[in-house]
N, C-alpha and C. Protein backbone atom coordinates (compact mmCIF):
# COMPACT_ATOMS: atom_id res chain seq x y z
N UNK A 1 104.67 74.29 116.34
CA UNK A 1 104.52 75.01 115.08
C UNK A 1 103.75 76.30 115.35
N UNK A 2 104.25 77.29 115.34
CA UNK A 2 103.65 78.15 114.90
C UNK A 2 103.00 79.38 113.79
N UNK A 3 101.96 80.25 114.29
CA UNK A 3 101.08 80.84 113.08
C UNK A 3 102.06 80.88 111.86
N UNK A 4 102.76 81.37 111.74
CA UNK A 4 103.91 81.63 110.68
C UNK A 4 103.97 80.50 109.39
N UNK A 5 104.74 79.58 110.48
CA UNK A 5 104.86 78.15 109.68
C UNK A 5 103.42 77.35 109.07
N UNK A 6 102.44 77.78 109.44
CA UNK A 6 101.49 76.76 109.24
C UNK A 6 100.17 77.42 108.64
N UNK A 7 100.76 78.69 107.93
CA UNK A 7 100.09 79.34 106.60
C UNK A 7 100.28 79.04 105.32
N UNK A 8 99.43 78.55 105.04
CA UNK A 8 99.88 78.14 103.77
C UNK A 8 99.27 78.49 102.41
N UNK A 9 98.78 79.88 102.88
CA UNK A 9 98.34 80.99 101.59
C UNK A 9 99.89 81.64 101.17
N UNK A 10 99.80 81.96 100.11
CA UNK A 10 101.08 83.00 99.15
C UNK A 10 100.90 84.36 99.62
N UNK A 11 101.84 84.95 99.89
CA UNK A 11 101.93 86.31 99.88
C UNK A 11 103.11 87.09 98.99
N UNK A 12 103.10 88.36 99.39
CA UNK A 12 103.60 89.20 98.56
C UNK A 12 104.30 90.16 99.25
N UNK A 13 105.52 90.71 98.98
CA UNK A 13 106.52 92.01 99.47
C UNK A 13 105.67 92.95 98.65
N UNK A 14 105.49 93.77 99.57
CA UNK A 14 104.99 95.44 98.90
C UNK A 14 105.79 96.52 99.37
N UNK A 15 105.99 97.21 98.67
CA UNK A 15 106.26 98.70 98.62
C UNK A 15 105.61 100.32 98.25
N UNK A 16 105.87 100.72 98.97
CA UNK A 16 104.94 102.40 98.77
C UNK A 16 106.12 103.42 98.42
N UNK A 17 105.94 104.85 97.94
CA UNK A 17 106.35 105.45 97.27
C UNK A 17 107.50 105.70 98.43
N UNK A 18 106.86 106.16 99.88
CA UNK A 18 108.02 106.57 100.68
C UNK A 18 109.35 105.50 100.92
N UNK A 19 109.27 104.44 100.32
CA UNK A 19 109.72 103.12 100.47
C UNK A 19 109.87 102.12 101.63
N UNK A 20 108.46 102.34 102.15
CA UNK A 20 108.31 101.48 103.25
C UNK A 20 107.49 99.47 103.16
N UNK A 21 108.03 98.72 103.51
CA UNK A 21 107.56 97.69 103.18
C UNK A 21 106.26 97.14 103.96
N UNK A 22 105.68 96.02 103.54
CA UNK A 22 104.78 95.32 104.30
C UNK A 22 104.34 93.92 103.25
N UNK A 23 103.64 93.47 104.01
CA UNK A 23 103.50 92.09 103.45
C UNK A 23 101.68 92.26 103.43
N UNK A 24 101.39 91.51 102.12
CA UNK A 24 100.09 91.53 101.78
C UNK A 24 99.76 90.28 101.12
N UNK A 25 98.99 89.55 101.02
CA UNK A 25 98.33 88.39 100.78
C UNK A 25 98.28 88.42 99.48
N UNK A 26 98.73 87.42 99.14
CA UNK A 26 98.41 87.77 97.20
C UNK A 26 97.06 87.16 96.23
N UNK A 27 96.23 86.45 97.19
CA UNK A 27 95.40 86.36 96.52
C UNK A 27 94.43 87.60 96.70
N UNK A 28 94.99 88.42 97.21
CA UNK A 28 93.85 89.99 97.00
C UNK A 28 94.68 91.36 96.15
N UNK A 29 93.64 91.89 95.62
CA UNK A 29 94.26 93.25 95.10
C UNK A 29 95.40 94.10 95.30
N UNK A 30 96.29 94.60 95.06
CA UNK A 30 97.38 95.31 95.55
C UNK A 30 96.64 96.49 96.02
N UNK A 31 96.48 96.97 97.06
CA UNK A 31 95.92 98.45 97.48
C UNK A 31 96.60 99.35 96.78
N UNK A 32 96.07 100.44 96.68
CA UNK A 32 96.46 101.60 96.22
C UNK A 32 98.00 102.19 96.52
N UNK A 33 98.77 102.51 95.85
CA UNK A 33 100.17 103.39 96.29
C UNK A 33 101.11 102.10 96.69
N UNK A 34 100.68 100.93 96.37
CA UNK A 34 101.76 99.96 96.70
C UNK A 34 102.41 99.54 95.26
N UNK A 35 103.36 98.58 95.11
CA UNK A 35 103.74 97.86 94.13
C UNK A 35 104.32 96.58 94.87
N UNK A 36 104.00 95.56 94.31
CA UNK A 36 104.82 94.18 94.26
C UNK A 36 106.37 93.99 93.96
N UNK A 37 107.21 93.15 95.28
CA UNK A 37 108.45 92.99 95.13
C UNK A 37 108.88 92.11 94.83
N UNK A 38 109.20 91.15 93.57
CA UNK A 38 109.25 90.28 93.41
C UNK A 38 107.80 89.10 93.62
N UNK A 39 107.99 88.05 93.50
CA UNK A 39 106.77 86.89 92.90
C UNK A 39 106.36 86.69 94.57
N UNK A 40 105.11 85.62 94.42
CA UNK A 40 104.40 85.46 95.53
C UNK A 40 105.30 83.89 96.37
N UNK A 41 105.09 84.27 97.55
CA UNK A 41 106.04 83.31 98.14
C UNK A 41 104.91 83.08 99.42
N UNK A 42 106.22 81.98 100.35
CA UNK A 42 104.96 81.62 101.90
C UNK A 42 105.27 82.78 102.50
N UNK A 43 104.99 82.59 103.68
CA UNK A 43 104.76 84.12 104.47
C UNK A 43 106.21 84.27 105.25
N UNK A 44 106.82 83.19 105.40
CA UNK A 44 108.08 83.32 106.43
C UNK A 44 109.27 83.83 105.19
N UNK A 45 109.11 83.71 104.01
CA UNK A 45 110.05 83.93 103.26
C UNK A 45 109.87 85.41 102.28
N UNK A 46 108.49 86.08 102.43
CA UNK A 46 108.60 86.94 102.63
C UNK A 46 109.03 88.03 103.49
N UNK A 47 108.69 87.89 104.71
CA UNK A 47 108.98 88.50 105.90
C UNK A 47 110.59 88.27 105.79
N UNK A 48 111.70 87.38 105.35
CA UNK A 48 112.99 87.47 105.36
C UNK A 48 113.55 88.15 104.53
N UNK A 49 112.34 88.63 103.46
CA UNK A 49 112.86 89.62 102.00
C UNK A 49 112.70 91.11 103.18
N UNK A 50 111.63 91.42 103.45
CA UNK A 50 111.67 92.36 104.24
C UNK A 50 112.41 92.60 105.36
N UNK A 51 113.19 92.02 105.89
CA UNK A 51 113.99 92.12 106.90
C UNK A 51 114.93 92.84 106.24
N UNK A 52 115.57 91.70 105.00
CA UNK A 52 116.78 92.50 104.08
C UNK A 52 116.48 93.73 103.32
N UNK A 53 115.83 93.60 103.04
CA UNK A 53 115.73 95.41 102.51
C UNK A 53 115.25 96.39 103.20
N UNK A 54 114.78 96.62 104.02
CA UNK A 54 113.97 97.08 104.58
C UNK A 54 115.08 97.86 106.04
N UNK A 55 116.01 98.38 105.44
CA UNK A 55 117.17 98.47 106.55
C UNK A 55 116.66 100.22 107.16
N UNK A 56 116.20 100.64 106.85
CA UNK A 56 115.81 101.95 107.59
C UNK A 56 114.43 101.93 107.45
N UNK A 57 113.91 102.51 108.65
CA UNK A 57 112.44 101.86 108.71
C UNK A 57 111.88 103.28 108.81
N UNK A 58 112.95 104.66 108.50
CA UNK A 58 112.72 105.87 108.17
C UNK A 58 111.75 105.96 106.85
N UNK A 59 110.66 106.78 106.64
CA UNK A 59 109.89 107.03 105.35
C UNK A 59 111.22 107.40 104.23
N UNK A 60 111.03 107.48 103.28
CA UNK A 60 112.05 108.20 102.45
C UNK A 60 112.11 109.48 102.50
N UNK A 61 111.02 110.10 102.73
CA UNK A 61 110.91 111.45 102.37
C UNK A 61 111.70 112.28 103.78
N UNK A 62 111.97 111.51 105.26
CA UNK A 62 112.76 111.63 105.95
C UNK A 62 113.80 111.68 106.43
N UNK A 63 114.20 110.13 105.48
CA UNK A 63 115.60 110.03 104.91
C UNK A 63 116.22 111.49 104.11
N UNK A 64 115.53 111.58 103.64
CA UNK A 64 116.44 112.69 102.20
C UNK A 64 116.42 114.28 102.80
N UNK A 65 115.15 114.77 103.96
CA UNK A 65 115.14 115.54 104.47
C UNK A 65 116.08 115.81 105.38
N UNK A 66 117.02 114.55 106.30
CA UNK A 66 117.49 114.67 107.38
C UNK A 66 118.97 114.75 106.02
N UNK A 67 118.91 114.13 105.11
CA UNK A 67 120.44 113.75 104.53
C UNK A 67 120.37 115.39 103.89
N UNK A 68 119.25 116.12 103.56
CA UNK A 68 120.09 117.75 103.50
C UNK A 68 120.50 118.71 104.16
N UNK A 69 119.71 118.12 105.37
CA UNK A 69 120.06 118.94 106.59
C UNK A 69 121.88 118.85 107.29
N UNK A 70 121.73 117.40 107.08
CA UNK A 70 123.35 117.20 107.08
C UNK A 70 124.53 117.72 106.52
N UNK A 71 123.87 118.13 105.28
CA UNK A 71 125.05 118.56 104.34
C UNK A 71 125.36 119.88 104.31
């Protein structure tokens, strides 16, 4: 078994404006510039929300810079 499996505090999907993810513990404060993605879950089933969304690991503001440069 490992660390992963054998946490058994709730956590939380976060997001920041550039739309980058991370995982934060939910029995503490949301830091500043984040928001909550959906409800508090274990830690391995967060980390699988973040896998799925989390498909460009580009800031946004990089994304949209490189997508005008393109055009």
């Amino acid at each position: 078994m490992n660390s992963v499996d054998s946490d058994e505090r709730d956590y939380l999907v976060v997001v920041n404006e550039e739309e980058q993810y991370s995982l934060w513990e939910a029995a503490r404060p949301l830091p500043a510039g984040w928001t909550a993605v959906g409800e508090p879950a274990a830690k391995a089933a967060c980390l699988e929300t973040i896998e799925r969304l989390w498909t460009d690991m580009r800031p946004k503001s990089v994304r949209e810079a490189h997508a005008r440069h393109a055009s």
